[in-house]
Protein backbone atom coordinates (compact mmCIF):
# COMPACT_ATOMS: atom_id res chain seq x y z
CA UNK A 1 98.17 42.59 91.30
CA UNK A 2 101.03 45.13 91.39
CA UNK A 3 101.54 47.51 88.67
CA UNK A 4 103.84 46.22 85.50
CA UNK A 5 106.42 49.06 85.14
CA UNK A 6 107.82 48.96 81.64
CA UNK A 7 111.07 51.06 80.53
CA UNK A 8 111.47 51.07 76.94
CA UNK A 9 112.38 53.42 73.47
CA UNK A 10 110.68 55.88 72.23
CA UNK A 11 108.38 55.33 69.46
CA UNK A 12 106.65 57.36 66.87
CA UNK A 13 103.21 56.30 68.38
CA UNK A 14 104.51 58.41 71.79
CA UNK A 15 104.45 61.61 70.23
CA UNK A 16 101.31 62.83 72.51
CA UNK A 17 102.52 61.04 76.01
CA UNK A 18 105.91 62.19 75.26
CA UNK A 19 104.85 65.91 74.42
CA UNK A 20 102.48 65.69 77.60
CA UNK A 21 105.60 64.48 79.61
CA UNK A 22 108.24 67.06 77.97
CA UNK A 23 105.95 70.03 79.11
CA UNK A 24 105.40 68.85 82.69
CA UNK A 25 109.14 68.37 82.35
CA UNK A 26 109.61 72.06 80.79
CA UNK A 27 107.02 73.28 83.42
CA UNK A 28 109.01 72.36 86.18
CA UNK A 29 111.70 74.41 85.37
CA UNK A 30 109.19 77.54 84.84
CA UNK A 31 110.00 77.65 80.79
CA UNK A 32 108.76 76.60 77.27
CA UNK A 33 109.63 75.75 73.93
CA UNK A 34 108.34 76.89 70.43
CA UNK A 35 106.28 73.93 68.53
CA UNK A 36 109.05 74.03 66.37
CA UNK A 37 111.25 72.55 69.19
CA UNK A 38 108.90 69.50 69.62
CA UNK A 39 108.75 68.69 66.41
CA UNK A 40 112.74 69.08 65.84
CA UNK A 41 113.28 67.26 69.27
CA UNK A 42 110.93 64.05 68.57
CA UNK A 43 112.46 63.64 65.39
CA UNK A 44 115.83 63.69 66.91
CA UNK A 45 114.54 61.18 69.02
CA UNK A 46 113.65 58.93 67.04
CA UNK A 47 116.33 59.63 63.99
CA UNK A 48 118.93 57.19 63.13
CA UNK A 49 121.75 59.61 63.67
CA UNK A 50 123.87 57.50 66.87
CA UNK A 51 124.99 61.26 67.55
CA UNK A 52 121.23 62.63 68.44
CA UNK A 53 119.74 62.52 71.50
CA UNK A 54 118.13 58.70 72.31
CA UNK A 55 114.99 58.54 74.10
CA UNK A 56 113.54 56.01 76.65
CA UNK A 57 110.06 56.37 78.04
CA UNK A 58 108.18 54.93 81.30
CA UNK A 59 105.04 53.35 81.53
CA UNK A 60 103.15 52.16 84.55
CA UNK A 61 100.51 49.62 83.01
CA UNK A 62 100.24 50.95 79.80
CA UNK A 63 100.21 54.72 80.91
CA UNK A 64 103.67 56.44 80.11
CA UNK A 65 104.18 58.35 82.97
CA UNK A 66 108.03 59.51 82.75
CA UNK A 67 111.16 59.87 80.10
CA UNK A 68 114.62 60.43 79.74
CA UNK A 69 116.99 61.97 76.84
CA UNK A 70 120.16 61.06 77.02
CA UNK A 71 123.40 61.68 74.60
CA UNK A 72 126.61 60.62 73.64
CA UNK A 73 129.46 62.73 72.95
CA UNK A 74 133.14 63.21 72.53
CA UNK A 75 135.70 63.83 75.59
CA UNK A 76 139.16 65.67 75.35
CA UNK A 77 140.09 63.63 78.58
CA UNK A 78 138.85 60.37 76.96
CA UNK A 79 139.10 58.38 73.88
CA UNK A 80 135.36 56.06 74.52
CA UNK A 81 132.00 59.09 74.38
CA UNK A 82 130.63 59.90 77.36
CA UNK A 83 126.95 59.55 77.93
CA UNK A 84 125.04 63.14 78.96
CA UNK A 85 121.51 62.65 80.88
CA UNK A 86 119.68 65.74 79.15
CA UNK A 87 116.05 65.25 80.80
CA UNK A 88 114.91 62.84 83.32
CA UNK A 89 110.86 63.22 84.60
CA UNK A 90 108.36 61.38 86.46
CA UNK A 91 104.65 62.72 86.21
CA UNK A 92 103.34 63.75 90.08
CA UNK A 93 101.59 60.70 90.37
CA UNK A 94 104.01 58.38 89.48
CA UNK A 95 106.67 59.59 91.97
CA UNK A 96 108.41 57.47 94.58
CA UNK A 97 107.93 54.17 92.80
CA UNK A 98 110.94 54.09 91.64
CA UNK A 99 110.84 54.61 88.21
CA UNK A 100 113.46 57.60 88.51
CA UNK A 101 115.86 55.27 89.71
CA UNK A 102 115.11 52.92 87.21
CA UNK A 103 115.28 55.40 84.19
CA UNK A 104 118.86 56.01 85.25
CA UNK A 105 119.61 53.07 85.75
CA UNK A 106 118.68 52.12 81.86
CA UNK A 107 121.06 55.21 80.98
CA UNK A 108 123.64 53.43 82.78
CA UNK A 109 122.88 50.43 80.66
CA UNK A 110 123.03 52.22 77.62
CA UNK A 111 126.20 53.89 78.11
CA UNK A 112 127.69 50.75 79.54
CA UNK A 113 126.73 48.60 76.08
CA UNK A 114 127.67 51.67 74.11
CA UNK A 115 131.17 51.84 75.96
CA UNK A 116 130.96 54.95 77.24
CA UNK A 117 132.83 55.31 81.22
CA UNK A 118 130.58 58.17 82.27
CA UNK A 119 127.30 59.28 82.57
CA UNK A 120 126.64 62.77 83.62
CA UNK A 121 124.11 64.88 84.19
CA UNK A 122 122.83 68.06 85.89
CA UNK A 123 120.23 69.60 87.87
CA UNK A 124 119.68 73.15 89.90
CA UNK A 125 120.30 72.90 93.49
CA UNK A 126 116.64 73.41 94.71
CA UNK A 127 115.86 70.24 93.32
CA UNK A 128 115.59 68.81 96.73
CA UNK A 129 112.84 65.20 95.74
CA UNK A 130 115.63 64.87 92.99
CA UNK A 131 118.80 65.29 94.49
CA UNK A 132 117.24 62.85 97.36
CA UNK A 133 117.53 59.93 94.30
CA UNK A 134 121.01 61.71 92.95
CA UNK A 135 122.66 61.25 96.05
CA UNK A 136 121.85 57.66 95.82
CA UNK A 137 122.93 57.04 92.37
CA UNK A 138 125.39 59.08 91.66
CA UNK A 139 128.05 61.38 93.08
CA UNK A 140 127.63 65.12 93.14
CA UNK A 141 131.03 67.01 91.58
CA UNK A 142 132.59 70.15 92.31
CA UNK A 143 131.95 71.95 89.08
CA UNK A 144 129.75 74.94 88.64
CA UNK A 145 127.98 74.96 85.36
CA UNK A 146 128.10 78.39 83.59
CA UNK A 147 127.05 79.78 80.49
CA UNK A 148 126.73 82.80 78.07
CA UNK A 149 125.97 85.90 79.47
């Protein structure tokens, strides 16, 4: 029997799979966050506020095994929001499946009920396994992100 995938919202009852997930997630990128953080970032999460982050989690028969924060926000080119992809992971073992692809994919949905006519998101450019998916999905730009010295 093959393995039921399941992409779905965040609920309160994640708070341990989704910490588990957000540190691999942090880990990745060699950093960490204050408990503070995961506590303010969970609520968000889960908060009625449509201008918060939203939160969808992956689970591989009954395991939750990947998530994604995603945003909405207001354009100066545009008069709809457009959607940001914040975070996007897959635990090790869950790789290849699919379920990157399909996490994205339920962005897109969300951004296409919400109205939005973008989704965007970013990544460093040694993210090789990643960009593999990216290049399928979506279309790199031109821009080069910086930030405050």
């Amino acid at each position: 029997m093959p393995d039921t995938q399941i992409i779905r919202p965040l609920v309160a009852a994640d708070a341990a799979a989704w910490r588990r997930l957000w540190t691999g997630y942090l880990a990745y990128y060699d950093t960490t966050v204050p408990d503070a953080v995961f506590t303010s970032t969970f609520a968000r999460l889960l908060g009625p506020d449509p201008r918060d982050f939203q939160g969808l989690i992956a689970t591989v028969d009954g395991q939750a095994v990947g998530l994604v924060h995603y945003l909405f926000h207001r354009h100066a080119w545009k008069i709809e929001e457009v959607c940001y992809l914040q975070d996007l992971y897959v635990a090790p073992e869950a790789r290849g499946t699919g379920l990157g692809r399909k996490l994205i994919e339920a962005v897109y949905a969300a951004a296409d009920a919400a109205g939005a006519p973008s989704v965007y998101w970013l990544t460093q450019d040694f993210n090789h396994t990643a960009r593999q998916l990216y290049d399928r999905i979506g279309k790199v730009t031109p821009f080069i992100r910086y930030s405050r010295a």
